[in-house]
Protein backbone atom coordinates (compact mmCIF):
# COMPACT_ATOMS: atom_id res chain seq x y z
CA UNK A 1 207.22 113.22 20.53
CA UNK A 2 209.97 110.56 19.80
CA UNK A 3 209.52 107.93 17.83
CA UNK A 4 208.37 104.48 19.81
CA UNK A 5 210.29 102.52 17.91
CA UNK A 6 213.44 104.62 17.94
CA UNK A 7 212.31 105.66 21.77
CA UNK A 8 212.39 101.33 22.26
CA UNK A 9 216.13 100.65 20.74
CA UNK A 10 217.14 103.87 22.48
CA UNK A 11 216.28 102.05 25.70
CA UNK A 12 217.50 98.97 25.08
CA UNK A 13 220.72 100.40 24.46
CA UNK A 14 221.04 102.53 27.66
CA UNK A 15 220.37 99.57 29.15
CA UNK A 16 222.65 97.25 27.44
CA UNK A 17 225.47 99.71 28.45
CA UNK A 18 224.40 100.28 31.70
CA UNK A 19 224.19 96.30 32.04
CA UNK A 20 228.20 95.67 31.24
CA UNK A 21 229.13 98.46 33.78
CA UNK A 22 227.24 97.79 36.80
CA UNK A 23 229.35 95.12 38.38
CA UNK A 24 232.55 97.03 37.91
CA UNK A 25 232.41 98.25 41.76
CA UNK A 26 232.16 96.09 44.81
CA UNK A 27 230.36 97.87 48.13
CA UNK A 28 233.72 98.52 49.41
CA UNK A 29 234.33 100.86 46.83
CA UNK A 30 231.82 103.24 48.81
CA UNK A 31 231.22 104.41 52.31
CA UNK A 32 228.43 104.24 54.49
CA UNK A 33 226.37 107.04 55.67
CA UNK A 34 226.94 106.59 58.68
CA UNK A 35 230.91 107.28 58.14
CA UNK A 36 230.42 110.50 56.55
CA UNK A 37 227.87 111.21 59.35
CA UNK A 38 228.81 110.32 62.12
CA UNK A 39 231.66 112.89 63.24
CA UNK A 40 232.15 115.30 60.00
CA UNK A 41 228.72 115.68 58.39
CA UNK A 42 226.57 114.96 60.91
CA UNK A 43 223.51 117.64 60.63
CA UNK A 44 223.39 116.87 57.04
CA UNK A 45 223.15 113.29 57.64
CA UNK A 46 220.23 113.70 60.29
CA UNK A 47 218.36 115.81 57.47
CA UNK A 48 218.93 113.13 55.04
CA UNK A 49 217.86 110.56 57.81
CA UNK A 50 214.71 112.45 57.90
CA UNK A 51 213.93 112.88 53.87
CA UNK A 52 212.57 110.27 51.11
CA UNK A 53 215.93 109.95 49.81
CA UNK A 54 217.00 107.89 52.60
CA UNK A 55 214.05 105.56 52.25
CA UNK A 56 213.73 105.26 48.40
CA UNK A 57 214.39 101.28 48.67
CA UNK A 58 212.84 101.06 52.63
CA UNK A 59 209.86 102.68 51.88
CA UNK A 60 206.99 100.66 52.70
CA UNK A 61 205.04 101.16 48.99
CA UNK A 62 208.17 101.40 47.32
CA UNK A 63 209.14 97.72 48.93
CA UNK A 64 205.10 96.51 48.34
CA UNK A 65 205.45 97.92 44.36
CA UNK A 66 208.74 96.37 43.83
CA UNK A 67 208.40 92.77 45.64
CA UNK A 68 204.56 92.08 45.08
CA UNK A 69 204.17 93.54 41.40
CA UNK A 70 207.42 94.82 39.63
CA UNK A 71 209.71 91.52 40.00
CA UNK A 72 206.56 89.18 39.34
CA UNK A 73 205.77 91.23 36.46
CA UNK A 74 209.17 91.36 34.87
CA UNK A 75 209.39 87.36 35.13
CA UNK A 76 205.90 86.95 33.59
CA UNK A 77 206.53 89.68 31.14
CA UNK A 78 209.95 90.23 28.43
CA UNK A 79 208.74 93.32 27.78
CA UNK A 80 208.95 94.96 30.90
CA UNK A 81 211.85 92.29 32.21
CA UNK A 82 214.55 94.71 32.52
CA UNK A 83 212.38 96.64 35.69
CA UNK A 84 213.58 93.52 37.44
CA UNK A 85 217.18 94.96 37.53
CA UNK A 86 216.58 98.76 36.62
CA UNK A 87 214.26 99.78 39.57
CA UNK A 88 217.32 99.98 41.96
CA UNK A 89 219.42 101.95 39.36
CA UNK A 90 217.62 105.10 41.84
CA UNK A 91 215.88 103.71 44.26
CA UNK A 92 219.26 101.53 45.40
CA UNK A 93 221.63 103.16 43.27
CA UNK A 94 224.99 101.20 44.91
CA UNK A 95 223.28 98.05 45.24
CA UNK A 96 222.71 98.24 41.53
CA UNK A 97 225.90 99.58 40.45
CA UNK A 98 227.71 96.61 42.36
CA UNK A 99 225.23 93.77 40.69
CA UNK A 100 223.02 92.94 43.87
CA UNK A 101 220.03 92.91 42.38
CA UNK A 102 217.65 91.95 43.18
CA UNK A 103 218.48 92.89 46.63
CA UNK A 104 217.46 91.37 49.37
CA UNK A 105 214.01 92.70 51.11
CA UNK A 106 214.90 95.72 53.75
CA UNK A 107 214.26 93.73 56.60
CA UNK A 108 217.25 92.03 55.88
CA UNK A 109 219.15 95.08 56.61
CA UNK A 110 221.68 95.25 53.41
CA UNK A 111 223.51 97.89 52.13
CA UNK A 112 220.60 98.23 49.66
CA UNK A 113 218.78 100.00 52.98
CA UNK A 114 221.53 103.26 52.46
CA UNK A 115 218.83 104.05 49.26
CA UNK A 116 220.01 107.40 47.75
CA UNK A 117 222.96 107.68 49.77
CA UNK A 118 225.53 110.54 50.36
CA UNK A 119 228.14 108.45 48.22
CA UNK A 120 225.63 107.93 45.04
CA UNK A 121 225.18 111.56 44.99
CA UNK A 122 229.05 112.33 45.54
CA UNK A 123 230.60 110.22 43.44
CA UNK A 124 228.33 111.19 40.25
CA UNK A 125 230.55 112.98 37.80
CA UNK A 126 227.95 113.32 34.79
CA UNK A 127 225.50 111.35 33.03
CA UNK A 128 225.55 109.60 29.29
CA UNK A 129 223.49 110.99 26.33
CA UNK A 130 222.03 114.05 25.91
CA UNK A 131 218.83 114.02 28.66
CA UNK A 132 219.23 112.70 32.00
CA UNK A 133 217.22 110.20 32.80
CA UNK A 134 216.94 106.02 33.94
CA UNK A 135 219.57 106.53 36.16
CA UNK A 136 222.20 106.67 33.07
CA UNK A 137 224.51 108.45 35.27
CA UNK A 138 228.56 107.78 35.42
CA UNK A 139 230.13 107.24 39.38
CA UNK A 140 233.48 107.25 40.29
CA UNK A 141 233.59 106.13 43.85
CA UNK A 142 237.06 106.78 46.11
CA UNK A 143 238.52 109.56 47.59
CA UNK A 144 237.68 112.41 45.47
CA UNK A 145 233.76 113.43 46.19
CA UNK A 146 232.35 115.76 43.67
CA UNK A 147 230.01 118.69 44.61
CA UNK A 148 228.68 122.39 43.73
CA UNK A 149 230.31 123.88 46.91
CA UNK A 150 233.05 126.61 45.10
CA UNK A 151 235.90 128.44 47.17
CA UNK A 152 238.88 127.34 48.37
CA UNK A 153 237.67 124.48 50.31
CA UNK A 154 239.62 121.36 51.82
CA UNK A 155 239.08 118.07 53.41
CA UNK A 156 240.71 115.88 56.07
CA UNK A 157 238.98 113.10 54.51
CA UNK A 158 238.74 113.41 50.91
CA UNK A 159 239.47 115.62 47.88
CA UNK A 160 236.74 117.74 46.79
CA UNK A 161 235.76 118.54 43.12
CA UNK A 162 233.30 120.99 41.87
CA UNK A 163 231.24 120.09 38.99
CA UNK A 164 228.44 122.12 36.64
CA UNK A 165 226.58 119.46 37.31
CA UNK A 166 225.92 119.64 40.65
CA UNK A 167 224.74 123.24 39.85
CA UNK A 168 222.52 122.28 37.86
CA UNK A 169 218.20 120.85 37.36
CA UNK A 170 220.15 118.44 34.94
CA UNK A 171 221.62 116.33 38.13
CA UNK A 172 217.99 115.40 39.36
CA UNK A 173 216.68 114.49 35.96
CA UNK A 174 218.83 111.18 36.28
CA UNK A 175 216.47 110.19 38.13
CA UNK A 176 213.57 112.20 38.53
CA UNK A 177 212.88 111.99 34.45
CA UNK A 178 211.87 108.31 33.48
CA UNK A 179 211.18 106.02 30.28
CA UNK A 180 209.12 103.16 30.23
CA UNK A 181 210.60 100.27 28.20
CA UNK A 182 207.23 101.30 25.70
CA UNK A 183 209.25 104.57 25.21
CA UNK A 184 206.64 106.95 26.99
CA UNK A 185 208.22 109.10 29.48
CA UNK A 186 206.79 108.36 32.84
CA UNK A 187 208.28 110.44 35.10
CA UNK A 188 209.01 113.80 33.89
CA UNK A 189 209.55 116.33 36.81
CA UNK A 190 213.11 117.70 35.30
CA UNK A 191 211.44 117.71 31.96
CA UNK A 192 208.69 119.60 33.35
CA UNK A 193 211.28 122.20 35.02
CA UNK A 194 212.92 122.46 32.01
CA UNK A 195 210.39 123.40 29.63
CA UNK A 196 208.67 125.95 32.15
CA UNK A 197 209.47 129.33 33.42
CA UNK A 198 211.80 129.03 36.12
CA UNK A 199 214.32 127.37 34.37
CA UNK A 200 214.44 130.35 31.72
CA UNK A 201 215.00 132.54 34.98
CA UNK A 202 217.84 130.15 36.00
CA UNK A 203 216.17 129.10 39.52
CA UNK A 204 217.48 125.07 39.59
CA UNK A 205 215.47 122.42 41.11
CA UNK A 206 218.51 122.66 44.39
CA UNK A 207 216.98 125.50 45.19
CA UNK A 208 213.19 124.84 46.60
CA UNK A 209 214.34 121.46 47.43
CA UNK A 210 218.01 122.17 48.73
CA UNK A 211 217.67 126.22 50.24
CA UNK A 212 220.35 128.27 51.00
CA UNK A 213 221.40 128.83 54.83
CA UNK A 214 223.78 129.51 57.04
CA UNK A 215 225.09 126.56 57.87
CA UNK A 216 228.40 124.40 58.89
CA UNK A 217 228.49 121.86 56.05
CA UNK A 218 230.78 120.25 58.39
CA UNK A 219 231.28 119.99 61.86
CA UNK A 220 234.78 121.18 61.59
CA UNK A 221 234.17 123.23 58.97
CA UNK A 222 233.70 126.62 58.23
CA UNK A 223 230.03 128.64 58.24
CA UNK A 224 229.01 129.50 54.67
CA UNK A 225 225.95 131.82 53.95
CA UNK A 226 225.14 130.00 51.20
CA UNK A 227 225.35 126.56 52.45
CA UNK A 228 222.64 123.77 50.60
CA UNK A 229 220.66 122.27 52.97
CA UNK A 230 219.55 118.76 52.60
CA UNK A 231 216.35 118.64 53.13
CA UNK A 232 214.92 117.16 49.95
CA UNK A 233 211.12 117.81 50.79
CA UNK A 234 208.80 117.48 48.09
CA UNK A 235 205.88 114.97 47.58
CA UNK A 236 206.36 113.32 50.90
CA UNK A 237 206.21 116.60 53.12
CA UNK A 238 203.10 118.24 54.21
CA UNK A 239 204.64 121.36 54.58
CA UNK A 240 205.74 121.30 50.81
CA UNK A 241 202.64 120.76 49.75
CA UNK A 242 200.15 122.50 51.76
CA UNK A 243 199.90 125.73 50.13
CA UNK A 244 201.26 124.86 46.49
CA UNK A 245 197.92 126.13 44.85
CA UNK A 246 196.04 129.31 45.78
CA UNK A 247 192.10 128.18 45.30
CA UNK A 248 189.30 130.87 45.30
CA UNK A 249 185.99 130.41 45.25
CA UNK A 250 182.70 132.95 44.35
CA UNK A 251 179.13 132.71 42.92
CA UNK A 252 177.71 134.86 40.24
CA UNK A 253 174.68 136.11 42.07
CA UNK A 254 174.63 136.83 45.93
CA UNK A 255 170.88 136.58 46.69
CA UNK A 256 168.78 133.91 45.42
CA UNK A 257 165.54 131.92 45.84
CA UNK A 258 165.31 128.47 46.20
CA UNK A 259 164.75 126.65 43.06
CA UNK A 260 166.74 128.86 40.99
CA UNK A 261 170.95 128.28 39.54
CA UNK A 262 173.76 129.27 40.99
CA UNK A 263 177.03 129.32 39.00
CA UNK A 264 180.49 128.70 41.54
CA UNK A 265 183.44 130.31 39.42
CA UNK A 266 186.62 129.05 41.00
CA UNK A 267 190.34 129.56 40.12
CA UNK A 268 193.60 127.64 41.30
CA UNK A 269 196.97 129.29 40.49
CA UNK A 270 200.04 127.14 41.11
CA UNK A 271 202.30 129.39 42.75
CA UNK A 272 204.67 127.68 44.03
CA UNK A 273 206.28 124.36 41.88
CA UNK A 274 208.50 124.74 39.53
CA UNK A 275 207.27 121.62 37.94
CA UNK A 276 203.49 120.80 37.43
CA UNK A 277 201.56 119.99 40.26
CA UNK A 278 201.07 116.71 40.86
CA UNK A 279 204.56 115.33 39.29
CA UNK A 280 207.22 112.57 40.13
CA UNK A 281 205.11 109.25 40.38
CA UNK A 282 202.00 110.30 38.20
CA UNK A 283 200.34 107.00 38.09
CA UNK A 284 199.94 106.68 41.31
CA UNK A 285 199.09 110.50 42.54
CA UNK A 286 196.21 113.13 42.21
CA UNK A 287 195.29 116.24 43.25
CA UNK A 288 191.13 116.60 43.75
CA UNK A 289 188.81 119.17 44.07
CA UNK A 290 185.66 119.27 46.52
CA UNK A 291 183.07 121.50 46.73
CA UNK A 292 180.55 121.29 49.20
CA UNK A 293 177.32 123.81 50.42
CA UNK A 294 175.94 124.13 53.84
CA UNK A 295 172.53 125.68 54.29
CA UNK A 296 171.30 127.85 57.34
CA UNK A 297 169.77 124.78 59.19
CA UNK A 298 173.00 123.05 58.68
CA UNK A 299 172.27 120.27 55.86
CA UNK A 300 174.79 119.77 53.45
CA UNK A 301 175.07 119.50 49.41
CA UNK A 302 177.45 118.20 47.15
CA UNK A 303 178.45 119.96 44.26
CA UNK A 304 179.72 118.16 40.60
CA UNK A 305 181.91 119.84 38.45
CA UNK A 306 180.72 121.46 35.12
CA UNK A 307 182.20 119.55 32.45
CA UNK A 308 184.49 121.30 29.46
CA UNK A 309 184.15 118.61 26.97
CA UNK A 310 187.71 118.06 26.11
CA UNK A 311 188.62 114.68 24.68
CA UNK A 312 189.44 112.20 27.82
CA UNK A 313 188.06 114.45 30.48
CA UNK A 314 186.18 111.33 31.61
CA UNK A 315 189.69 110.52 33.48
CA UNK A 316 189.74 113.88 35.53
CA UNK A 317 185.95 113.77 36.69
CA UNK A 318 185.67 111.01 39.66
CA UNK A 319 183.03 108.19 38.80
CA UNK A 320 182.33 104.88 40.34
CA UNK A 321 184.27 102.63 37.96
CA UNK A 322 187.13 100.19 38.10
CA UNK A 323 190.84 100.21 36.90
CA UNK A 324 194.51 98.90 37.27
CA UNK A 325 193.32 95.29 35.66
CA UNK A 326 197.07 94.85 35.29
CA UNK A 327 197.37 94.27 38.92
CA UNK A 328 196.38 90.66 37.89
CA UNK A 329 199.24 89.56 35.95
CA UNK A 330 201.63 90.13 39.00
CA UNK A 331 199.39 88.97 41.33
CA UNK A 332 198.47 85.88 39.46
CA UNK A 333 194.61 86.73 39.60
CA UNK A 334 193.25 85.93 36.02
CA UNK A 335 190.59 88.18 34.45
CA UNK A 336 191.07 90.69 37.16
CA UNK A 337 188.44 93.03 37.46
CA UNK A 338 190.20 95.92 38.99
CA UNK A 339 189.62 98.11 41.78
CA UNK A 340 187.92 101.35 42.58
CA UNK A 341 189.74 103.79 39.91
CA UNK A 342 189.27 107.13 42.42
CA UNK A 343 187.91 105.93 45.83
CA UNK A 344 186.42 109.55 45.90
CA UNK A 345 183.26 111.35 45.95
CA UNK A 346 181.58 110.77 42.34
CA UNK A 347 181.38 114.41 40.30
CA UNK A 348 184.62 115.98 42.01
CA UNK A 349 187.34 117.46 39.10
CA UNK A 350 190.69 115.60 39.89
CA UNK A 351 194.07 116.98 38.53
CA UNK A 352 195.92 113.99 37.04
CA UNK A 353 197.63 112.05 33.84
CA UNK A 354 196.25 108.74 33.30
CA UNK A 355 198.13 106.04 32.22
CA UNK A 356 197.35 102.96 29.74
CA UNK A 357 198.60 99.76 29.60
CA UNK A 358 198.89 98.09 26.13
CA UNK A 359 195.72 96.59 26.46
CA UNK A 360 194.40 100.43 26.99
CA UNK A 361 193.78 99.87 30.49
CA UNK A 362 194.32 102.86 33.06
CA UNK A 363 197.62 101.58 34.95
CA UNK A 364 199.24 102.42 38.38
CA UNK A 365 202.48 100.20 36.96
CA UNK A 366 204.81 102.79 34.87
CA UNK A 367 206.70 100.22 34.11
CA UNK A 368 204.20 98.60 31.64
CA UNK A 369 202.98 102.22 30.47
CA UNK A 370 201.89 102.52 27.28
CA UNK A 371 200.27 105.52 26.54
CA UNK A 372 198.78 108.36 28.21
CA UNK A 373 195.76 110.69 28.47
CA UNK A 374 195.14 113.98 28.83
CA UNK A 375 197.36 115.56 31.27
CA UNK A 376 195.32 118.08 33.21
CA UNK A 377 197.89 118.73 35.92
CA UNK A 378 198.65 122.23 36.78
CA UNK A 379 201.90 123.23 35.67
CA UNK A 380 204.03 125.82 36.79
CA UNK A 381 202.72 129.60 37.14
CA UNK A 382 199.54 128.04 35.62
CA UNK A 383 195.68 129.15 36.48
CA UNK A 384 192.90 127.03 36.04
CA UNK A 385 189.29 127.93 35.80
CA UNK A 386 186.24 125.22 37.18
CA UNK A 387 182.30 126.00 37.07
CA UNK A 388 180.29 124.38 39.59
CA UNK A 389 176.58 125.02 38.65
CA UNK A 390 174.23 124.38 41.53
CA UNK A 391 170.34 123.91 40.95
CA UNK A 392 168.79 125.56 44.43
CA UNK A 393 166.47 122.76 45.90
CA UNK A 394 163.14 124.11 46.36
CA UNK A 395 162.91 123.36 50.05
CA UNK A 396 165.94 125.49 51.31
CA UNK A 397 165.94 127.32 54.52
CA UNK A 398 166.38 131.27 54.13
CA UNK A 399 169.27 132.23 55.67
CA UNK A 400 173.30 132.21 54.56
CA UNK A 401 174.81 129.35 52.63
CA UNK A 402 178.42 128.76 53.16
CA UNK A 403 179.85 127.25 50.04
CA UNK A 404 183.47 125.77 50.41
CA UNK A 405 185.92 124.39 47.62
CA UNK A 406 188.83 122.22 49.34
CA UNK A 407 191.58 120.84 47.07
CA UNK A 408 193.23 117.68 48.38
CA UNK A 409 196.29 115.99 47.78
CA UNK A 410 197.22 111.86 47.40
CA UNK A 411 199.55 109.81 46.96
CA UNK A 412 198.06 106.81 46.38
CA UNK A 413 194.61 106.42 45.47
CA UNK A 414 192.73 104.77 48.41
CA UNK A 415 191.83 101.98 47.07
CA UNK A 416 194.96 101.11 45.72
CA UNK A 417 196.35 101.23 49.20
CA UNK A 418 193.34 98.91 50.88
CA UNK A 419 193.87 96.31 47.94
CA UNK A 420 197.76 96.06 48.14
CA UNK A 421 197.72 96.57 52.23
CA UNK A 422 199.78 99.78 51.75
CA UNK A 423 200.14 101.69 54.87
CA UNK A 424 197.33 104.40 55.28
CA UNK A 425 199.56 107.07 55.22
CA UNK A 426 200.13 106.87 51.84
CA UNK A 427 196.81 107.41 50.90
CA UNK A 428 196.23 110.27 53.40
CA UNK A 429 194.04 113.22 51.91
CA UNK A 430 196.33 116.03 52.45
CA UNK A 431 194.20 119.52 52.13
CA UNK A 432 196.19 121.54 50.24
CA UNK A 433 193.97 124.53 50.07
CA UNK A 434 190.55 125.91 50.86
CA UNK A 435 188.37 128.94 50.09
CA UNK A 436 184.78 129.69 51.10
CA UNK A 437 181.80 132.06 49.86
CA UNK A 438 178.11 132.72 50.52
CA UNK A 439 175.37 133.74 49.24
CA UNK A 440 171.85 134.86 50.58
CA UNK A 441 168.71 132.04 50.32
CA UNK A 442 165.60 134.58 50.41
CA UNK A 443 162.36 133.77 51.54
């Protein structure tokens, strides 16, 4: 683990540099999406149109987290001040390279709208330091666009440079790995990658979230079977995520009488992320676990989790309890109380890392991050085991009992969303999984 204070001056040096070189380009210095596709690139501009990276600044939470608590909090807060300005190093990457920042809100329909743009990710020619991450990336913008396509390839509109770089997991982590000024890594989905299996096997983060076609890159262009598609689906996409953990589900008897215990022995095996499961914006995400029994006449029982006894474990159980007392400071509500910290039913296992302000308080805000808890994600190639011990009641109808385990998948906690006004969307339960057994209630 680095040290904090080390970790601290270390940040305040990446962004001391950073600082003096933003305002060395002006917006002319880079084209619009809409030039590059609009006649040459024009189906990977409509996937782009339809992926996150096109709304990382218009994004309805992104705009509610970054107007209503980052800016208030960075003006209340020295700390934490430089969020103010270092938000849009990814989330507008141009606007911040050219000074405009704060931008202006995306109903005012800037440049800050292009978010991750085709010319942020073009015009990238490495990164400073040894990791990547905080957006400490270096840009040259003009002609010359910079890419992982090799061959003997030209343009009519620009030169075309390969780099390592774009080859490699190391290009996301400029963004996708992140340090809060308190020197706790906060976003860690290239780190993740990195230490974890695929990497050793040489599969790069390009290629779940950029796959290999056959494909024009270029309307003019020649076909390539190995063309990157730019899809960019990940947390955002249903399809990504439905699936990501195989769940079964089975009992350690098969007959029983009412009144006696049933154990439920379940396992979930990521298959599927190279990264753990959920990663990217921890503090606000979690994956959840239900289990639920239906008797023969059709009444229905919820089952809690067994609990391991690991320290903080209190933080992956669900409870009826209140967090995010930060929230206040930005929202100028003193001795806020908080809000529901789950917002689901009490006793289910959830799959998350908390986060702790310095007060020790669990946080949605990564920007005034702390410290952390236990992190009982699932990580890549990973199985976990849960128990779910169920005392028969003593009035159950013989018959078959149906016992289902249903892992879910948000965003936002929905709470969170209902306090702040966030779209529901965002807090949509997204099943991810289920598996169901029986067993036999005898007379």
């Amino acid at each position: 683990m680095i040290n904090k204070t080390l970790a601290s001056l270390y940040m305040f040096l990446i962004f001391f540099l950073l600082s003096t070189t933003a305002q060395k380009f002006t917006y002319d210095d880079f084209k619009t999406p809409e030039y590059c596709g609009s006649s040459c690139h024009t189906d990977f501009y409509q996937q782009w149109k339809q992926a996150m990276m096109s709304q990382a600044y218009t994004h309805h939470w992104d705009e509610i987290e970054y107007f209503q608590l980052a800016i208030p909090h960075a003006e209340k807060d020295e700390k934490v001040a430089e969020v103010k300005e270092g938000c849009n190093g990814c989330h507008a990457p141009i606007s911040y390279v050219v000074g405009d920042v704060p931008p202006p809100k995306p109903e005012m329909n800037s440049r800050a709208n292009e978010s991750v743009s085709c010319e942020v990710c073009h015009s990238i020619t490495g990164y400073e330091g040894d990791t990547p991450h905080n957006f400490n990336y270096i840009m040259n913008p003009g002609k010359t666009k910079y890419s992982s396509r090799k061959g003997d390839i030209q343009s009519p509109a620009h030169d075309i440079v390969v780099t390592d770089l774009h080859h490699s997991g190391d290009f996301c982590g400029i963004c996708h790995n992140e340090m809060s000024p308190f020197g706790v890594w906060v976003k860690s989905t290239h780190l993740e990658w990195k230490e974890g299996p695929y990497s050793k096997e040489g599969v790069q983060c390009q290629d779940c979230h950029m796959p290999k076609a056959k494909f024009k890159p270029a309307s003019m262009g020649s076909t390539y079977e190995d063309t990157r598609l730019h899809l960019f689906h990940g947390a955002h996409d249903n399809g990504k995520i439905k699936g990501t953990i195989e769940l079964r589900i089975h009992p350690d008897i098969r007959e029983a009488e009412p009144g006696e215990t049933v154990k439920f022995n379940l396992a979930l095996f990521n298959q599927k992320t190279g990264h753990k499961f959920p990663t990217g914006s921890v503090e606000d995400r979690m994956v959840w676990l239900n289990v639920e029994a239906v008797d023969a006449a059709g009444n229905k029982y919820h089952l809690s989790v067994d609990k391991k006894g690991f320290e903080g474990e209190e933080y992956t159980i669900s409870a009826d309890v209140l967090a995010y007392q930060d929230m206040g400071i930005a929202l100028d509500i003193p001795d806020f109380e908080g809000v529901q910290r789950d917002g689901i039913p009490a006793g289910n296992r959830i799959f998350r890392m908390p986060y702790f302000d310095p007060q020790g308080r669990m946080t949605i805000q990564q920007w005034n991050t702390s410290s952390q808890g236990v992190d009982y994600r699932i990580g890549p190639r990973e199985t976990k085991t849960e128990t779910f011990t169920f005392n028969l009641p003593d009035e159950l109808p013989a018959g078959k009992m149906v016992v289902t385990a249903s892992l879910y998948y948000q965003k936002l906690m929905t709470p969170v969303a209902e306090f702040l006004n966030v779209p529901e969307d965002e807090a949509e339960a997204v099943l991810v999984n289920t598996h169901s057994t029986e067993i036999e209630i005898l007379d």
